[in-house]
Protein backbone atom coordinates (compact mmCIF):
# COMPACT_ATOMS: atom_id res chain seq x y z
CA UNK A 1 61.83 104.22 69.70
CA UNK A 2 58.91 106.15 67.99
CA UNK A 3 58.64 108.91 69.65
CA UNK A 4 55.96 110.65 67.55
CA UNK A 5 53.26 108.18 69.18
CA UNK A 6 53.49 111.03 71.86
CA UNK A 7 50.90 113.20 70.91
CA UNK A 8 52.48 116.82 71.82
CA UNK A 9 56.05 115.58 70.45
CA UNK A 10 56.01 117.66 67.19
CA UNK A 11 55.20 120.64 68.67
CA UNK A 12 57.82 120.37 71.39
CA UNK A 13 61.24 122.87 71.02
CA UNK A 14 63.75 121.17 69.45
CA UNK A 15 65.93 121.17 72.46
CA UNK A 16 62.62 119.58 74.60
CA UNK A 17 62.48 116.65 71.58
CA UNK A 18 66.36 116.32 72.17
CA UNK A 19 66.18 115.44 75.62
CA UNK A 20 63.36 113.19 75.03
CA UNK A 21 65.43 111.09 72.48
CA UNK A 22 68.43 111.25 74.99
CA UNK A 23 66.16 110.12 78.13
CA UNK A 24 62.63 108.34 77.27
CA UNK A 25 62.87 105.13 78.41
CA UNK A 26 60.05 102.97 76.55
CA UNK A 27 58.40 100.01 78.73
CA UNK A 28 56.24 97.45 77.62
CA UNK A 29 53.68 95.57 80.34
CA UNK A 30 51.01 93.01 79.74
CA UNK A 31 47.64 92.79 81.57
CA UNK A 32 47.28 92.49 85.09
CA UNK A 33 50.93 94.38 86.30
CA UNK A 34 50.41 95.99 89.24
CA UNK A 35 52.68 98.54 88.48
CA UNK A 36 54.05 99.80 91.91
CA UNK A 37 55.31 96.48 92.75
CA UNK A 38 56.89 96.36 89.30
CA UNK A 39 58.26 99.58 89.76
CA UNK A 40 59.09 100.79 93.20
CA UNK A 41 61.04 103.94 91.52
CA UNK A 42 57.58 104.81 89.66
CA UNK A 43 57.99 108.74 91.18
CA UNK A 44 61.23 109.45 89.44
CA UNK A 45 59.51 108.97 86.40
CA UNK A 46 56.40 110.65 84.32
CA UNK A 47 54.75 107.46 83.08
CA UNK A 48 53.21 108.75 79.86
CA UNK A 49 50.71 105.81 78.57
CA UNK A 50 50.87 105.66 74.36
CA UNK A 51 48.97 102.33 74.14
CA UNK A 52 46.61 99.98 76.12
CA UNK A 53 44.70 101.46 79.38
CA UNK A 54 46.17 101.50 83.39
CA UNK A 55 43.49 102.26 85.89
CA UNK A 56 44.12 103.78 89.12
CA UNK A 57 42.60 103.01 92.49
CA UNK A 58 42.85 104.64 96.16
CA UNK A 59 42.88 102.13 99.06
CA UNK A 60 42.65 103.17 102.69
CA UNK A 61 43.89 102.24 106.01
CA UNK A 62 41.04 99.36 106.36
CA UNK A 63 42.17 97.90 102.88
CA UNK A 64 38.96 99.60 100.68
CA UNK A 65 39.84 100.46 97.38
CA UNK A 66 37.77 102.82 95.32
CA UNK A 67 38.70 103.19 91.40
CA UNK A 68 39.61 106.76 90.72
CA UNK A 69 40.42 106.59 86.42
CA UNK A 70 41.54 105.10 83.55
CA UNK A 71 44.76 106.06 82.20
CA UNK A 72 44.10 105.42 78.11
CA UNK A 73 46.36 106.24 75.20
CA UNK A 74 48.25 109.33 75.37
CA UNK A 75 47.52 110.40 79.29
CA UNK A 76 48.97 110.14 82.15
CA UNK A 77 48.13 109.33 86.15
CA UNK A 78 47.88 112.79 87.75
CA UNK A 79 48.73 110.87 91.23
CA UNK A 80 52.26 110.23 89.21
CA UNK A 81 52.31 113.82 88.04
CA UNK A 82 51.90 115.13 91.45
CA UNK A 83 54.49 112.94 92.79
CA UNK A 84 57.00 114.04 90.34
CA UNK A 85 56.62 117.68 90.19
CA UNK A 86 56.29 117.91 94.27
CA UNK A 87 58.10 114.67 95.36
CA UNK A 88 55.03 113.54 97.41
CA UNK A 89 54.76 109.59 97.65
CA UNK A 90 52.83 107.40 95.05
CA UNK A 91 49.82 106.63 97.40
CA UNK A 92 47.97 105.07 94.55
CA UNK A 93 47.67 101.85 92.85
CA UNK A 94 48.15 101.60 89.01
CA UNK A 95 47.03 98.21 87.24
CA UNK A 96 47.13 97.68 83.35
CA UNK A 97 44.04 96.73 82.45
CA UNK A 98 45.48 95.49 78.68
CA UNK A 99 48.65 95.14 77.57
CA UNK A 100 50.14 98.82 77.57
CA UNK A 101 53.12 100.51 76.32
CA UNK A 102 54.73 103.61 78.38
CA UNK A 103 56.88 106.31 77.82
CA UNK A 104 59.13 106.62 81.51
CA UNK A 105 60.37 110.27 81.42
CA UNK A 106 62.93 110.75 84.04
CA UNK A 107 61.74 113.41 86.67
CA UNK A 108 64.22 116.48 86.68
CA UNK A 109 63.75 116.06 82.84
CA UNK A 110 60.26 116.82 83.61
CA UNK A 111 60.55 119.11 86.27
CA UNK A 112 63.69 121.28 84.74
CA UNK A 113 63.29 121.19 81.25
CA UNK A 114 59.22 119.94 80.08
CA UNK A 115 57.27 122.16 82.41
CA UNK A 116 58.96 125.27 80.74
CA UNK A 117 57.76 123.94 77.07
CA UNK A 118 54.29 125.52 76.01
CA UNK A 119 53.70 122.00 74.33
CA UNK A 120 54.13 119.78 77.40
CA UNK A 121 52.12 122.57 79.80
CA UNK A 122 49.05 122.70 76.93
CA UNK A 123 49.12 118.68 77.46
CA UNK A 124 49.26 118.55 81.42
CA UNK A 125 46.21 121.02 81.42
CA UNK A 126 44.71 118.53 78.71
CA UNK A 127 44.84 116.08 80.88
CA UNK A 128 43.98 118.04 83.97
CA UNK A 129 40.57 119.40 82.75
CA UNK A 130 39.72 115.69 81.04
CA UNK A 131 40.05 114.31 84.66
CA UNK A 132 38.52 116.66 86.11
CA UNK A 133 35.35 116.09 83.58
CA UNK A 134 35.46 112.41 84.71
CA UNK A 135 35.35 113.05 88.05
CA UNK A 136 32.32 115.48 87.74
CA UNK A 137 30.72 112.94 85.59
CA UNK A 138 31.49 110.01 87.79
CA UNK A 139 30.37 112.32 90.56
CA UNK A 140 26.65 113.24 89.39
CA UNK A 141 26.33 109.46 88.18
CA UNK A 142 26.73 108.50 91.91
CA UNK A 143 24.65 111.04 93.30
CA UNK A 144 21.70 111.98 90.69
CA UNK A 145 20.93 108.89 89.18
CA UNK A 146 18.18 106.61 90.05
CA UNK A 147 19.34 104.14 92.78
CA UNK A 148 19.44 101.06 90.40
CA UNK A 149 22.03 103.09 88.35
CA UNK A 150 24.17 104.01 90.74
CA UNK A 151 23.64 100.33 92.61
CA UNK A 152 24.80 98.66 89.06
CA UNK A 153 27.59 101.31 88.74
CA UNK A 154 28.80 100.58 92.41
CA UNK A 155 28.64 96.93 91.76
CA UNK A 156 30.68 97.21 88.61
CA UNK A 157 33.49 99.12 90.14
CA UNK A 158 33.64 96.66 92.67
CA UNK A 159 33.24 93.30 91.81
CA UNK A 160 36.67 94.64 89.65
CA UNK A 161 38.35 94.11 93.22
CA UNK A 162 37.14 90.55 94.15
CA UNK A 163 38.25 87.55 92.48
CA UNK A 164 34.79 85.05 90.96
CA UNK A 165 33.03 88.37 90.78
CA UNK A 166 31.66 87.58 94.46
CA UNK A 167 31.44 91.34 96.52
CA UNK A 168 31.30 90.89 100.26
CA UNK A 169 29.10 93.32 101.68
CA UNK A 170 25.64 94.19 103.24
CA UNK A 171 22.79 96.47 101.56
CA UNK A 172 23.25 98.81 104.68
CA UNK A 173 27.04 99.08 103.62
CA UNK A 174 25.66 99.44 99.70
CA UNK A 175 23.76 102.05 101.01
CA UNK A 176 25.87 104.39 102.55
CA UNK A 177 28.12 104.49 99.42
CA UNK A 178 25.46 105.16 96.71
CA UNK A 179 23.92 107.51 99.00
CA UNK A 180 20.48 105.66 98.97
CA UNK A 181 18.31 104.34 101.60
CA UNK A 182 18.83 100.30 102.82
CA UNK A 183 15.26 100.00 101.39
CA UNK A 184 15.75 101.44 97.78
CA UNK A 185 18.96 99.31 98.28
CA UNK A 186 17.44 96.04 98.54
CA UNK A 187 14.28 96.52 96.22
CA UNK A 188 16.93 97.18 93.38
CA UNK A 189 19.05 93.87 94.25
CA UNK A 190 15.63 92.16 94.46
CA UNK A 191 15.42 93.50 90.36
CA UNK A 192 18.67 92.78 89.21
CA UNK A 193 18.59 89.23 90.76
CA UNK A 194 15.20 88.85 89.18
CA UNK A 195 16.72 89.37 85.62
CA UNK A 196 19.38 87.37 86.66
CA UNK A 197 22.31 89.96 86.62
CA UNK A 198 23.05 89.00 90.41
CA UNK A 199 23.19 86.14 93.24
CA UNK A 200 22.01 87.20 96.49
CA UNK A 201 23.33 85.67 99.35
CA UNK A 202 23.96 86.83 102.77
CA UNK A 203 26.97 88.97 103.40
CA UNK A 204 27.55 88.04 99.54
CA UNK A 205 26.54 89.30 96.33
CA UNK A 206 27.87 87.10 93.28
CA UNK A 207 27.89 89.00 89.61
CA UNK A 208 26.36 86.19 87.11
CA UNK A 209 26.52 88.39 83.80
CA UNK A 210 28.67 91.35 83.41
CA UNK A 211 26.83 94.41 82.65
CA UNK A 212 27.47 97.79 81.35
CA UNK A 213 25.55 100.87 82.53
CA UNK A 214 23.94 103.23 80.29
C-alpha cells in the first residue's frame, strides 16, 4: 500500500504516518458504484480519493437530485467529513464517475489522532476553501450569466440524472431553477435546438450532442 500517493503523508508526525500504515484500508471501485449502497458503513470512515473522480449529489424528499461536487485526486467529500467528525448521517449520494482508488481511514483514527496533526488540519482547510471556491463559482455561473449559459449548464447537470440523456421537465420548471423568465427560457431552447444541441418535445427535452460550457 503506497501511502505517499496521499498528498500531506510526508509531512505527517511520525506517530500520525504509523497509524496510517496500521489502519488505511485501500479500496478500489470502477465507474458507476454508487457508493452508499456499496458501503452502508461509509461514516466510520474518511474516504480520502487518490485516483479517479466521485461526484456528490443532494436528493430531496420528492426524489430531485442536484449535483453538489466532484471529489478528484487527493480530496475528500466534506458531507463524509462532517459525518465523521460529528456523527451526523451520510445524507448524500457519492457516484464514481471513473474508476477510483480510496484511502478508508477509520473514524476515531481521524477524530482522535489526525485532527490534532498540523498536516492533516492544513489539508481539511485545503479542501474546505477549494469547495467553497466551487460553490461561489458554481453559484455566480447560475445567477450572473446570460440565460443560455446557465440553461446549457442546468441541462448538463441534469441530463447526468436521466438515462438516453432525455430530461423531463417544463420551461416554467427550467425557469424557476436558472432564475430566468419562462420567456428567456424558451427563446434559448428554441437556439440550442436550432444548432441541434437539443430535441424539444413536450414535457421532454432530449440532449443530441453533449456539450461543454465555456
Amino acid at each position: 500500500m503506497n501511502l505517499n500517493m496521499i498528498e500531506f503523508y510526508d509531512d505527517l508526525k511520525e506517530n500520525s504516518k504509523n497509524l496510517l500504515k496500521q489502519h488505511a484500508l485501500k479500496e478500489t471501485f470502477e465507474a458507476g458504484i454508487l457508493l452508499r449502497e456499496n458501503h452502508s458503513n461509509l461514516c466510520d470512515y474518511l474516504c480520502l480519493i487518490v485516483k479517479g473522480e466521485i461526484r456528490a449529489y443532494k436528493r430531496n424528499a420528492e426524489g430531485k437530485s442536484v449535483m453538489l461536487y466532484d471529489v478528484k485526486n487527493n480530496d475528500l467529500c466534506l458531507k463524509n467529513l462532517q459525518c465523521v467528525l460529528y456523527d451526523k448521517t451520510y445524507d448524500a449520494i457519492a457516484i464514481t464517475q471513473s474508476k477510483s482508488e480510496v484511502y478508508m481511514i477509520p473514524k476515531h483514527i481521524v477524530k482522535n489522532h489526525l485532527m490534532a496533526d498540523c498536516a492533516f488540519q492544513g489539508f481539511i482547510n485545503k479542501v474546505l476553501l477549494s469547495k467553497i471556491d466551487s460553490l461561489v463559482d458554481h453559484y455566480e455561473a447560475i445567477n450572473f450569466a446570460p440565460v443560455k449559459k446557465r440553461l446549457m449548464l442546468y441541462l448538463k447537470e441534469m441530463s447526468l440524472q436521466f438515462t438516453r440523456f432525455i430530461i423531463y421537465t417544463t420551461h416554467q420548471k427550467i425557469a424557476d431553477e436558472i432564475n430566468a423568465s419562462r420567456e428567456e427560457v424558451s427563446r434559448s431552447l428554441k437556439t440550442l435546438e436550432k444548432e441541434k444541441l437539443i430535441e424539444l418535445s413536450r414535457g421532454k427535452i432530449k440532449i443530441i450532442k453533449p456539450f461543454s460550457v465555456m
